[in-house]
N, C-alpha and C. Protein backbone atom coordinates (compact mmCIF):
# COMPACT_ATOMS: atom_id res chain seq x y z
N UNK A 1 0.83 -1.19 0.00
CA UNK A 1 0.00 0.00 0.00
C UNK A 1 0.87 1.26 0.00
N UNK A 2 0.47 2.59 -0.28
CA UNK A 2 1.10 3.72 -0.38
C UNK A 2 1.27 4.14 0.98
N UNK A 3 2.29 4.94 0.92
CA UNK A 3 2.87 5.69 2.55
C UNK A 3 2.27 6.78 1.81
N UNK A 4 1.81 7.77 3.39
CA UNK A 4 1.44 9.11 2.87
C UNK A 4 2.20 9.99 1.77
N UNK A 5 3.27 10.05 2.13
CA UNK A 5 4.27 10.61 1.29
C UNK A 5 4.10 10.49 -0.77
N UNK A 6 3.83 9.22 -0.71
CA UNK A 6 3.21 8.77 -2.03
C UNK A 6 2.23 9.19 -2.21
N UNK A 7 1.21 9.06 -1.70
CA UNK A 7 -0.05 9.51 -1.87
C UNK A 7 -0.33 11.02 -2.19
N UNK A 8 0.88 11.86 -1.52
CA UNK A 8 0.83 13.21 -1.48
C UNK A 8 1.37 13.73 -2.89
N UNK A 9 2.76 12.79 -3.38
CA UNK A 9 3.07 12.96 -4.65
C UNK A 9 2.28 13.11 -5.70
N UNK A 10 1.43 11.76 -5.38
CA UNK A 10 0.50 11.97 -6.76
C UNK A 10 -0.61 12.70 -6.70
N UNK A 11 -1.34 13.15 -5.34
CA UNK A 11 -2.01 14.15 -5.67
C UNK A 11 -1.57 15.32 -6.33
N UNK A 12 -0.29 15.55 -6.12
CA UNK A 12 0.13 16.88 -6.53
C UNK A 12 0.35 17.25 -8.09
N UNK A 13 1.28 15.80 -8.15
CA UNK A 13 1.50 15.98 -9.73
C UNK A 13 -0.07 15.47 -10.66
N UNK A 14 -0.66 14.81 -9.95
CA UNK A 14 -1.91 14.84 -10.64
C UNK A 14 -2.69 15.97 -10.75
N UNK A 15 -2.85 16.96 -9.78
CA UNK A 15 -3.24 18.46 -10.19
C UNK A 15 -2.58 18.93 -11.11
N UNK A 16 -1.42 18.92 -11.48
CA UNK A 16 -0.46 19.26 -12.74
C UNK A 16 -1.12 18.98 -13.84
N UNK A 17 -1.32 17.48 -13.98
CA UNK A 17 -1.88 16.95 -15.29
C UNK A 17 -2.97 17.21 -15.20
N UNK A 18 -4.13 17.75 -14.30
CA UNK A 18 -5.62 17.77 -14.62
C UNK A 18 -5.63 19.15 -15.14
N UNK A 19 -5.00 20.07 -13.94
CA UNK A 19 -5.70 21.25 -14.88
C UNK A 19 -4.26 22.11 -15.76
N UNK A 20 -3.21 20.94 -16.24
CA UNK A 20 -2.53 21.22 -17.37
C UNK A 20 -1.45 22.54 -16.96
N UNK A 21 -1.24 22.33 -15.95
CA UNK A 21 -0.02 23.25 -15.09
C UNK A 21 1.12 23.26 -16.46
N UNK A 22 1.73 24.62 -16.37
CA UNK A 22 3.50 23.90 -17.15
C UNK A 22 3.99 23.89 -16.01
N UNK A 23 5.06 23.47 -16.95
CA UNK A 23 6.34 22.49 -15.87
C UNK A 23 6.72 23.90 -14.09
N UNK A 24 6.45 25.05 -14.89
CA UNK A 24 7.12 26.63 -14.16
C UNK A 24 6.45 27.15 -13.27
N UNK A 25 4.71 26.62 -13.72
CA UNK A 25 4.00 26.55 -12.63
C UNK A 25 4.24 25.71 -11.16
N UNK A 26 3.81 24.21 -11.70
CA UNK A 26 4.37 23.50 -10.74
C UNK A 26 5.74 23.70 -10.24
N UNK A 27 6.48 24.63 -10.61
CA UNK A 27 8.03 24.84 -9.59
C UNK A 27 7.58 25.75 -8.52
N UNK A 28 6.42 26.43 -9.24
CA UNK A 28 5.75 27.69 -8.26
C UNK A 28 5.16 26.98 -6.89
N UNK A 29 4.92 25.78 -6.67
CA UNK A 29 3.82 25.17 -5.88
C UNK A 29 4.49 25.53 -4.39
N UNK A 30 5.84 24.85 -4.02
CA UNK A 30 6.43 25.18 -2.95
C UNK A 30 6.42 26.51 -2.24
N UNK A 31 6.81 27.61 -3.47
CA UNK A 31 6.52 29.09 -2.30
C UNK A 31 4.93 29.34 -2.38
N UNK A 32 4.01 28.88 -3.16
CA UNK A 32 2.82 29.28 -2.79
C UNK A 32 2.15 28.13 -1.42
N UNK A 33 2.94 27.03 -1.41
CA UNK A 33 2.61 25.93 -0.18
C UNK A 33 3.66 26.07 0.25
N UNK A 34 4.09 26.81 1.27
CA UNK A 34 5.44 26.52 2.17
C UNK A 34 5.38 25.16 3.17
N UNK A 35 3.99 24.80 3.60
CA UNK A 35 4.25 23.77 4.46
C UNK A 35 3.81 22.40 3.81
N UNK A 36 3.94 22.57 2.97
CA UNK A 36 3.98 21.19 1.53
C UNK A 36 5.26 21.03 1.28
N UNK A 37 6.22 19.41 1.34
CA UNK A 37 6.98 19.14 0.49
C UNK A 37 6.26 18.84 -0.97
N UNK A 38 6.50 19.42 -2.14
CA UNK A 38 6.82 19.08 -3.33
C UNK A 38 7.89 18.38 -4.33
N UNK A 39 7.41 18.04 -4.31
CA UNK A 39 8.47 17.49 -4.80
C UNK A 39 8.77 17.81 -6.54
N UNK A 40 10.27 17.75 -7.09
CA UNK A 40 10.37 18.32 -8.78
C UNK A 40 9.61 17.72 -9.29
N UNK A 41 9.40 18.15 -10.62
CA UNK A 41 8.73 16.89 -11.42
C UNK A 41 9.56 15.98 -12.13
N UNK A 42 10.76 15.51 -12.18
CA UNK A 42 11.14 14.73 -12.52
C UNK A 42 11.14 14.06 -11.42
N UNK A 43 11.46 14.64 -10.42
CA UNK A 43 11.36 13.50 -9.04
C UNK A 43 9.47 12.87 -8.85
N UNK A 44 9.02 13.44 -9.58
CA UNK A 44 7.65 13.41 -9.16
C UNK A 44 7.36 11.78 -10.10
N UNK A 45 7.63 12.34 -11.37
CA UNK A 45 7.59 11.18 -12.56
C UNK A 45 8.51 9.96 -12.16
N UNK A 46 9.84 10.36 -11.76
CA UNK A 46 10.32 9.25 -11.12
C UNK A 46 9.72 8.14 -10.34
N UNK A 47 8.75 8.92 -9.14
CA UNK A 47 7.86 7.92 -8.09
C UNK A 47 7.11 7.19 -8.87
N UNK A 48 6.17 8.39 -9.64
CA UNK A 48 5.33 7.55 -10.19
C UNK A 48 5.28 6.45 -10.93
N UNK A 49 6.75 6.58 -11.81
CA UNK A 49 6.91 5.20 -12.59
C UNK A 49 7.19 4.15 -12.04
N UNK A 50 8.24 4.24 -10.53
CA UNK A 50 8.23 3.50 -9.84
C UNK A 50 7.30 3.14 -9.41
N UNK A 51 6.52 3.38 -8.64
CA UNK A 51 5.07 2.76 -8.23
C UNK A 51 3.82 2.26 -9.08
N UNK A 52 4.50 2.16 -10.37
CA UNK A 52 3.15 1.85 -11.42
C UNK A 52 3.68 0.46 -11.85
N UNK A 53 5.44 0.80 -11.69
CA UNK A 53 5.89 -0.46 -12.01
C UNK A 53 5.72 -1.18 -13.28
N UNK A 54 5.55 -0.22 -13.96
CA UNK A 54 5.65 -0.54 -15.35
C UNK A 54 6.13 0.64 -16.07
N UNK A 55 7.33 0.63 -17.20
CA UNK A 55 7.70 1.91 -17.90
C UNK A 55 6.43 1.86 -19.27
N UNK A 56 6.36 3.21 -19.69
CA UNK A 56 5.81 3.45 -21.29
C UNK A 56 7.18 2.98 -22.14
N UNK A 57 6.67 2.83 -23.19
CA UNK A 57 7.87 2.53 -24.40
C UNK A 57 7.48 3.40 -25.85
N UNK A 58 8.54 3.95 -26.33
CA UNK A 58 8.56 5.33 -26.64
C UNK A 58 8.95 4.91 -28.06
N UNK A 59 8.19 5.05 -29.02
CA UNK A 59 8.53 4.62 -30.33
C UNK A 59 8.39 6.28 -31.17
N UNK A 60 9.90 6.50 -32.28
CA UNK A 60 9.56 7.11 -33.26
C UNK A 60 8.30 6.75 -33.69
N UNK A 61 7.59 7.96 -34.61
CA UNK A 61 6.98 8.07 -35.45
C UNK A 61 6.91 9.21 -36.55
N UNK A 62 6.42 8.94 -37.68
CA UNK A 62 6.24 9.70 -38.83
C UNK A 62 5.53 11.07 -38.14
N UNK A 63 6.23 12.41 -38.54
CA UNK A 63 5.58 13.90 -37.79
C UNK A 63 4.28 13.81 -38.61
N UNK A 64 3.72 13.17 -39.63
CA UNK A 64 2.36 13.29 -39.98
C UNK A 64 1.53 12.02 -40.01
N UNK A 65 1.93 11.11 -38.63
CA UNK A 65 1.61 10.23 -38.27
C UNK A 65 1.26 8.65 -39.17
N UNK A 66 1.83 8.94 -40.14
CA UNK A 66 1.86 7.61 -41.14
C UNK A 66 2.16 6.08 -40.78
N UNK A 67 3.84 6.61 -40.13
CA UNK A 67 3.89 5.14 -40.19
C UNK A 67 4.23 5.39 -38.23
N UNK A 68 4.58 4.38 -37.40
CA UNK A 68 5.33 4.13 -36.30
C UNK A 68 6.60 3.31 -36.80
N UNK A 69 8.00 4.02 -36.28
CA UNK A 69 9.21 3.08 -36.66
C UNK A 69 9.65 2.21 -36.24
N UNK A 70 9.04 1.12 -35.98
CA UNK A 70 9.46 0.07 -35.57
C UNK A 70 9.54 -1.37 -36.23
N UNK A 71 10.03 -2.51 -35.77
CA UNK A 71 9.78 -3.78 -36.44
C UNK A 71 10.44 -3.46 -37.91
N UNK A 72 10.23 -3.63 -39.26
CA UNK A 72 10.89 -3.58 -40.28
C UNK A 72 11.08 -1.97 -40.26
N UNK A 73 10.36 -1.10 -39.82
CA UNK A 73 10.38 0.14 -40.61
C UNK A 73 11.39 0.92 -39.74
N UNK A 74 12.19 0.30 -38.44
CA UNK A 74 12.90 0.33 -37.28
C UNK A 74 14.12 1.63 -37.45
N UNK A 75 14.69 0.89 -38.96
CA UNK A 75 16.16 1.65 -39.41
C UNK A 75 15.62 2.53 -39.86
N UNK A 76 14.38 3.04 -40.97
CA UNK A 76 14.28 4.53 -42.00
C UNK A 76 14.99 5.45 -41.57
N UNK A 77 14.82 6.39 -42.47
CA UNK A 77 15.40 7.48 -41.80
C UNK A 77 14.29 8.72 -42.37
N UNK A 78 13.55 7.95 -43.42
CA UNK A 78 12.28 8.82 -44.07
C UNK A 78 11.32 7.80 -44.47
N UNK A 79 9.70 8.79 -43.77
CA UNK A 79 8.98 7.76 -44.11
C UNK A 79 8.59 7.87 -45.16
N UNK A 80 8.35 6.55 -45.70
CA UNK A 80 7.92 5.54 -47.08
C UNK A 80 6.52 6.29 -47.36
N UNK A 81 6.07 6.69 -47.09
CA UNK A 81 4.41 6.77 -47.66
C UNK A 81 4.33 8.86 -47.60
N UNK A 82 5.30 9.66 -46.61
CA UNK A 82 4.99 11.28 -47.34
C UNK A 82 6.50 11.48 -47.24
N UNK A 83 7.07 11.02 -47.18
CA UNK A 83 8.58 10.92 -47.20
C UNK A 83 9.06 12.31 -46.88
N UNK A 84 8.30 12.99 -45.03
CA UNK A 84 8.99 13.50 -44.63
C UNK A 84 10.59 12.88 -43.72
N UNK A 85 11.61 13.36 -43.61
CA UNK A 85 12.47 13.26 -42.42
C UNK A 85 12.06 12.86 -41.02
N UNK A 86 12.98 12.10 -40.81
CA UNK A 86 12.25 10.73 -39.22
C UNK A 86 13.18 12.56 -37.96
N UNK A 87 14.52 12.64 -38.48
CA UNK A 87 15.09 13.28 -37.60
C UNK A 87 14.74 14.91 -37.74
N UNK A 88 15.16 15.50 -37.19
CA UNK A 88 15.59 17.37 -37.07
C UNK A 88 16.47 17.40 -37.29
N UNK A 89 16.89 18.33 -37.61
CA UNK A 89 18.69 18.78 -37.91
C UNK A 89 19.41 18.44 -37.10
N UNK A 90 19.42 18.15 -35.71
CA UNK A 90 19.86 18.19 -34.36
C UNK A 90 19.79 16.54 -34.22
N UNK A 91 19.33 15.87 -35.31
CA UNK A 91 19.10 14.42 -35.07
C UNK A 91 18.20 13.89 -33.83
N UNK A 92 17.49 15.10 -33.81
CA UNK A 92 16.32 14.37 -32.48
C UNK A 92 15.15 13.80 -33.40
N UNK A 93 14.28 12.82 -33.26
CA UNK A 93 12.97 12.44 -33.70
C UNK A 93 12.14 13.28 -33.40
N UNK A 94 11.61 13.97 -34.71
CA UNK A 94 10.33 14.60 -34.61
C UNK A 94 9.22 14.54 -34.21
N UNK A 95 8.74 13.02 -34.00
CA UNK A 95 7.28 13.05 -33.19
C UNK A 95 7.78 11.25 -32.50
N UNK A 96 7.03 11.16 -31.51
CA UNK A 96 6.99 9.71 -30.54
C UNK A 96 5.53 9.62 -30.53
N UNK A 97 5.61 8.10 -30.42
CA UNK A 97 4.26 7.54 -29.76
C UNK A 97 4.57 6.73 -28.34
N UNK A 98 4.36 7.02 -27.36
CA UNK A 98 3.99 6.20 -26.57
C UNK A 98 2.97 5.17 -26.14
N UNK A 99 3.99 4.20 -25.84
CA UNK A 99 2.87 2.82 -25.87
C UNK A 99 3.20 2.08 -24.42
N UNK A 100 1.72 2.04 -23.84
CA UNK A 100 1.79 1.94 -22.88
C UNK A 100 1.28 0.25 -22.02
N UNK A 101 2.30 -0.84 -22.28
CA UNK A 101 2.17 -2.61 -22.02
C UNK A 101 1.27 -2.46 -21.94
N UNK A 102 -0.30 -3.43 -22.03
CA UNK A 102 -1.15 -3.40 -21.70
C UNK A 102 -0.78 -4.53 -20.45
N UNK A 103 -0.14 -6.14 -20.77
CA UNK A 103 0.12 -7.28 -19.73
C UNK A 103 0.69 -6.23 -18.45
N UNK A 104 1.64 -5.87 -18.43
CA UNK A 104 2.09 -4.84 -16.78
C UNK A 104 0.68 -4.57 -16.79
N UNK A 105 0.35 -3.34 -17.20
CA UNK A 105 -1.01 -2.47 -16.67
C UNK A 105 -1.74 -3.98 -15.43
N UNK A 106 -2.12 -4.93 -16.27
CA UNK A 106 -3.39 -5.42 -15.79
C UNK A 106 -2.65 -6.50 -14.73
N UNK A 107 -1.46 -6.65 -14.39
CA UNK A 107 -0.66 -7.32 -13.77
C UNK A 107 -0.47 -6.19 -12.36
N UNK A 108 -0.76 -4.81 -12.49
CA UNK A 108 -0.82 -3.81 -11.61
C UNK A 108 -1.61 -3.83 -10.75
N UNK A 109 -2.76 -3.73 -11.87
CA UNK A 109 -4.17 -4.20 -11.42
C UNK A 109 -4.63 -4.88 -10.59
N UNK A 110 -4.32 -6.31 -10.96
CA UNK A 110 -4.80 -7.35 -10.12
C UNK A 110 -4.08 -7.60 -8.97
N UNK A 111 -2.86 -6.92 -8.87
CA UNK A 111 -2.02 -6.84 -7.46
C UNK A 111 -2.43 -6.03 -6.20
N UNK A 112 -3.26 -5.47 -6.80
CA UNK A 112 -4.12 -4.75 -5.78
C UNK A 112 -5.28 -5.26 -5.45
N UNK A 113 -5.66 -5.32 -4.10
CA UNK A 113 -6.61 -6.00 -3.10
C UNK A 113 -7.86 -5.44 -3.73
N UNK A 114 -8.03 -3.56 -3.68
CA UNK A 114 -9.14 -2.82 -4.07
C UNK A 114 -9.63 -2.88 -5.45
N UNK A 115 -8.27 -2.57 -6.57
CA UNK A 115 -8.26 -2.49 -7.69
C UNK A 115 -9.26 -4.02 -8.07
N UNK A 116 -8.44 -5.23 -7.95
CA UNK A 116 -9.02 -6.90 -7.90
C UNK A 116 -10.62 -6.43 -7.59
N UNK A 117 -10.78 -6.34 -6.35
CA UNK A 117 -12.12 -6.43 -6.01
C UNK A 117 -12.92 -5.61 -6.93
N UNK A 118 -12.76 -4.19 -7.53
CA UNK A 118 -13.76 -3.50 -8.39
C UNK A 118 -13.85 -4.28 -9.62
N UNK A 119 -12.57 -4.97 -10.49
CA UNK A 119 -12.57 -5.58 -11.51
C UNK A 119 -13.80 -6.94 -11.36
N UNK A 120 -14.42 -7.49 -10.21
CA UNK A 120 -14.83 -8.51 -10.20
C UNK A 120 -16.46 -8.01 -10.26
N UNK A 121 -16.96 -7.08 -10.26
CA UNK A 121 -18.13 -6.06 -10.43
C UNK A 121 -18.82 -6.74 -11.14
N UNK A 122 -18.56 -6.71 -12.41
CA UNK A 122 -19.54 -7.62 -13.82
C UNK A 122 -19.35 -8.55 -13.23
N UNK A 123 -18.68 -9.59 -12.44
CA UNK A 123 -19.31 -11.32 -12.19
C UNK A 123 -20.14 -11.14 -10.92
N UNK A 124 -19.66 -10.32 -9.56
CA UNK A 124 -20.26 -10.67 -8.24
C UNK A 124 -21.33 -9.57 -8.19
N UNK A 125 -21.42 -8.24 -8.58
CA UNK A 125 -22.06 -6.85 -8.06
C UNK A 125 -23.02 -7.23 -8.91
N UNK A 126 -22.87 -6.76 -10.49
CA UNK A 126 -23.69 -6.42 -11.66
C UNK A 126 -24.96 -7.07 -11.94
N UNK A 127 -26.11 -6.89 -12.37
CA UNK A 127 -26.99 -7.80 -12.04
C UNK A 127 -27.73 -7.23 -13.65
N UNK A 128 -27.58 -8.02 -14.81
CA UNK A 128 -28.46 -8.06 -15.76
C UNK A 128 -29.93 -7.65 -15.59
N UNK A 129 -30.61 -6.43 -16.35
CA UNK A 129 -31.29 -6.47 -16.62
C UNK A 129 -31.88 -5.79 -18.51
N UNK A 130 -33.10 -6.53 -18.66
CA UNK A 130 -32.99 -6.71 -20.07
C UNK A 130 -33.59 -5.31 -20.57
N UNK A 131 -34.53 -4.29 -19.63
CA UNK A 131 -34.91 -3.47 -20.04
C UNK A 131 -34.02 -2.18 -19.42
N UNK A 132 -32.84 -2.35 -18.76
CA UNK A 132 -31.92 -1.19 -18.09
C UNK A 132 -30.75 -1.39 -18.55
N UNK A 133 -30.58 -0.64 -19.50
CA UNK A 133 -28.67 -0.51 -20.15
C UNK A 133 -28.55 0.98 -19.29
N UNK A 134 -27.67 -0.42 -17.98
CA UNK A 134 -26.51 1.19 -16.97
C UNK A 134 -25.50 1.14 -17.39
N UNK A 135 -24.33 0.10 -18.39
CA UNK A 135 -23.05 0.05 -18.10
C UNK A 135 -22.78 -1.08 -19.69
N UNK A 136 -21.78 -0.87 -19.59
CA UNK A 136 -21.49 -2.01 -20.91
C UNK A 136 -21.91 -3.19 -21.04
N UNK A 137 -21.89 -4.19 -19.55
CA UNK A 137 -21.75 -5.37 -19.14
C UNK A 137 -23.68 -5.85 -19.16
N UNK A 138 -24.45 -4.70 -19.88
CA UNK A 138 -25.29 -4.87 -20.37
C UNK A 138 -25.90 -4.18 -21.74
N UNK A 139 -24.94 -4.75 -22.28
CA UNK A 139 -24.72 -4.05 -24.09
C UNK A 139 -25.39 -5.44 -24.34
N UNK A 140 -25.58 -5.47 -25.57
CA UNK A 140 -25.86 -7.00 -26.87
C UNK A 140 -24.75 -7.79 -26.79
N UNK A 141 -23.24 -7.37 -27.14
CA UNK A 141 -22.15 -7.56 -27.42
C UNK A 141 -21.74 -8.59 -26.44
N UNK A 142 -21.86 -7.39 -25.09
CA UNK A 142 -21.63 -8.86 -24.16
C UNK A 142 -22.45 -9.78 -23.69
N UNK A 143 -23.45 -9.50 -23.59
CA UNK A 143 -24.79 -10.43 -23.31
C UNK A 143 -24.20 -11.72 -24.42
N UNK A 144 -24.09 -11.21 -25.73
CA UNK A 144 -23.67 -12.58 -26.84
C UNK A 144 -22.98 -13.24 -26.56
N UNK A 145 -21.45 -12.65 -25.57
CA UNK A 145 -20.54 -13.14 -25.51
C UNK A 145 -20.23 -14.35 -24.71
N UNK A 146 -21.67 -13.42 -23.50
CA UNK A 146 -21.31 -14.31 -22.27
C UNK A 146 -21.91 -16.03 -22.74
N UNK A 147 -22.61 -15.87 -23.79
CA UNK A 147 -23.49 -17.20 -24.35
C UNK A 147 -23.04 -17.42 -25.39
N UNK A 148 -21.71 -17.31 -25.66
CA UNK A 148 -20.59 -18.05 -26.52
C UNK A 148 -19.66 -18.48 -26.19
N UNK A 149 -19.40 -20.08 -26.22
CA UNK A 149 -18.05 -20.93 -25.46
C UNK A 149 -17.10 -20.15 -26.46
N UNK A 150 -15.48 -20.18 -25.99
CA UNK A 150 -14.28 -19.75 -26.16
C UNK A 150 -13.98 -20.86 -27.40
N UNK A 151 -13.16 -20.66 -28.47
CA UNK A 151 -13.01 -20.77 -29.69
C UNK A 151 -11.81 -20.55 -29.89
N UNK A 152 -10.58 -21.65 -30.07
CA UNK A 152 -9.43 -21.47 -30.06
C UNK A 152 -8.81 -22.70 -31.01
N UNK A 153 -8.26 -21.82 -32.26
CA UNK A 153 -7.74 -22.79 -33.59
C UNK A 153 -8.39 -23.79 -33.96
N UNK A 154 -10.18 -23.14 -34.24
CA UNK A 154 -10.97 -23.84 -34.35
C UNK A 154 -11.25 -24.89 -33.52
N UNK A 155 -11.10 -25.27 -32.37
CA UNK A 155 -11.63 -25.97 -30.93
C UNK A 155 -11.92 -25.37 -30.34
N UNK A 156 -13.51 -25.50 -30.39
CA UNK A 156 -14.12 -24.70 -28.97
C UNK A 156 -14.04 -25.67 -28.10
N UNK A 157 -13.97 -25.06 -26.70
CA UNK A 157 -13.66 -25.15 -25.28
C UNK A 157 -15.04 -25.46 -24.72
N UNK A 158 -14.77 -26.00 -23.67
CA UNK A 158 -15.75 -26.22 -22.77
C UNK A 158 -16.91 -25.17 -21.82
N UNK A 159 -15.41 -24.03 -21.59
CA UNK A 159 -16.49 -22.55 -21.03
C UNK A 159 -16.66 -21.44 -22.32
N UNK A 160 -17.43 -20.77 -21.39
CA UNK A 160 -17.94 -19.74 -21.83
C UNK A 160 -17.16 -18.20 -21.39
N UNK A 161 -16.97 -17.18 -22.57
CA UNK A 161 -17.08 -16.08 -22.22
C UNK A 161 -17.16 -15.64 -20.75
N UNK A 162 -16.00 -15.23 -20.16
CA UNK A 162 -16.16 -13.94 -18.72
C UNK A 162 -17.19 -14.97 -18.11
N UNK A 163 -16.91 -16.34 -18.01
CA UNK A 163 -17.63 -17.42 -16.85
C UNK A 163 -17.35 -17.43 -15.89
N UNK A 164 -15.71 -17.14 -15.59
CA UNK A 164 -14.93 -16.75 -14.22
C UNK A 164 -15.01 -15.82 -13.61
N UNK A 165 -15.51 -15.51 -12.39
CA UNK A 165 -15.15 -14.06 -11.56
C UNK A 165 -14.28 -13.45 -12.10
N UNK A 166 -12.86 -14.33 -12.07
CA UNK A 166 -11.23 -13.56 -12.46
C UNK A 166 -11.66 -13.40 -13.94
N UNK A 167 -12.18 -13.56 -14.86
CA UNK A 167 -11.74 -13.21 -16.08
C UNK A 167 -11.78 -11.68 -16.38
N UNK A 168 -11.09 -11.03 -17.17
CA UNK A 168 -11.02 -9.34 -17.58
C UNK A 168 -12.02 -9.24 -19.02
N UNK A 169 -12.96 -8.40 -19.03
CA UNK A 169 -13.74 -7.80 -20.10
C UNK A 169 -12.64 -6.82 -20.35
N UNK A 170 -12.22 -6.44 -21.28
CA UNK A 170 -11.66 -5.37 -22.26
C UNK A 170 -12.29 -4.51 -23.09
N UNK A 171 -12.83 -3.56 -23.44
CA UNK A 171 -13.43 -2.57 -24.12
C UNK A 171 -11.82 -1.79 -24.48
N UNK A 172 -12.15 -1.16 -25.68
CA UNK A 172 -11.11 -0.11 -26.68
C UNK A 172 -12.40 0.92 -26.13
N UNK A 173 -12.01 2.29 -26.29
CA UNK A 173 -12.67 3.64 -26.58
C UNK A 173 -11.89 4.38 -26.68
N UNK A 174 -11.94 4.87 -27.90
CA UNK A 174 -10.77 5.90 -28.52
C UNK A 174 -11.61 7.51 -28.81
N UNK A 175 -10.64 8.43 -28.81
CA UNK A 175 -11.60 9.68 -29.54
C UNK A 175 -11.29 10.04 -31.36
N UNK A 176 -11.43 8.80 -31.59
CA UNK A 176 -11.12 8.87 -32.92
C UNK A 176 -9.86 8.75 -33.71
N UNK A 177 -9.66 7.92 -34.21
CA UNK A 177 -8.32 7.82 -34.90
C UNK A 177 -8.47 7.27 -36.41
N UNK A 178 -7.53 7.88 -36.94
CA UNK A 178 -7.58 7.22 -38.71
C UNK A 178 -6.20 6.47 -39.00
N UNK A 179 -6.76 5.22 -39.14
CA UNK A 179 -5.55 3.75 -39.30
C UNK A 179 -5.11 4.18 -40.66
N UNK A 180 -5.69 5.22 -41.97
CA UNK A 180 -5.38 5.01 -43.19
C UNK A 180 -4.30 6.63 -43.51
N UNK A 181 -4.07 6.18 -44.28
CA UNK A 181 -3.16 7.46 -44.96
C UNK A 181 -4.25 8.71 -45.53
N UNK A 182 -5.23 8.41 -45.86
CA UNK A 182 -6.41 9.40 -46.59
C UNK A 182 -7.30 9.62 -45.56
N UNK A 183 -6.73 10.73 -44.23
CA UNK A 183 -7.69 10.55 -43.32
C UNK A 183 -9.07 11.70 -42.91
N UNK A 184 -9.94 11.08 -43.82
CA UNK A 184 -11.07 11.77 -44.44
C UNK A 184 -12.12 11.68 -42.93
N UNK A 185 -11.93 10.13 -42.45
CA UNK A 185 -13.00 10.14 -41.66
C UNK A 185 -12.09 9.15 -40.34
N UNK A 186 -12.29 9.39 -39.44
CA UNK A 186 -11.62 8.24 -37.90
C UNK A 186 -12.72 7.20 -37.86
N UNK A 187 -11.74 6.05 -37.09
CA UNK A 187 -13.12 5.20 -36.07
C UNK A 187 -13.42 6.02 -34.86
């Protein structure tokens, strides 16, 4: 569990990121809180990565988001499809994507007593009903799911769909993104 001290970190630097502090602000925090340790923000980001216990992984990408450089496209030095420059003059990469493990994340997750217990909501809490859509876990999608055995290299299995307390439902929700080069319209 967190020592106060932690707890205090991330409230702080989490006010940073909510209401979008710069970095000059948050240096401001200490003389406007004299009886607050603050801590820098690199010291701040430091904790936090430590305590999440999982790093992001930081991939070039194309500055007009084409390609990500990795796997074959790893070495370019210009991307293949608007064939701007990967570097700056200065040889820094012009744009990153961060990608953030999903296995750590949910390995975080379930290491926690509280975290565990809310994840188990859709099997022990949630209670189907056919005329009240409160929450996903009463969409079509999963209702189908839960009444479809598991299907693996063409052998279906014996259970079913999220049959286990422990099993994880996964939902994507994005604010739109375009997978294509002609990006007229997002999912």
């Amino acid at each position: 569990d967190l020592t106060e001290r932690d707890k205090a970190i991330l409230r702080q630097y989490s006010l940073k990121l909510k209401h979008y502090l710069t970095d000059n602000v948050y240096k401001d925090l200490p003389s406007t809180f004299p009886d607050q340790t603050v801590p820098s923000v690199r010291e701040a980001q430091t904790r936090l990565a430590f305590l999440a216990s999982f790093k992001p992984q930081i991939y070039d990408c194309c500055i007009n988001s084409c390609i990500c450089y990795t796997g074959p496209r790893k070495m370019l030095r210009e991307c293949p499809e608007c064939k701007e420059p990967r570097f700056n003059a200065s040889g820094h990469s012009r744009k990153h994507f961060t990608y953030l493990p999903l296995i750590p994340r949910l390995l975080a997750m379930v290491s926690s007593d509280s975290m565990a217990s809310l994840m188990r909501y859709r099997h022990y809490v949630h209670k189907q009903s056919p005329h009240n859509l409160s929450n996903v876990f009463d969409g079509q999608q999963y209702i189908r799911l839960c009444d479809t055995h598991v299907t693996i290299d063409d052998k279906e299995l014996p259970h079913k769909f999220f049959c286990d307390g422990r099993d994880i439902a996964l939902g994507l929700s994005t604010d739109g993104f375009a997978p294509f080069r002609h990006r007229s319209t997002t999912c």
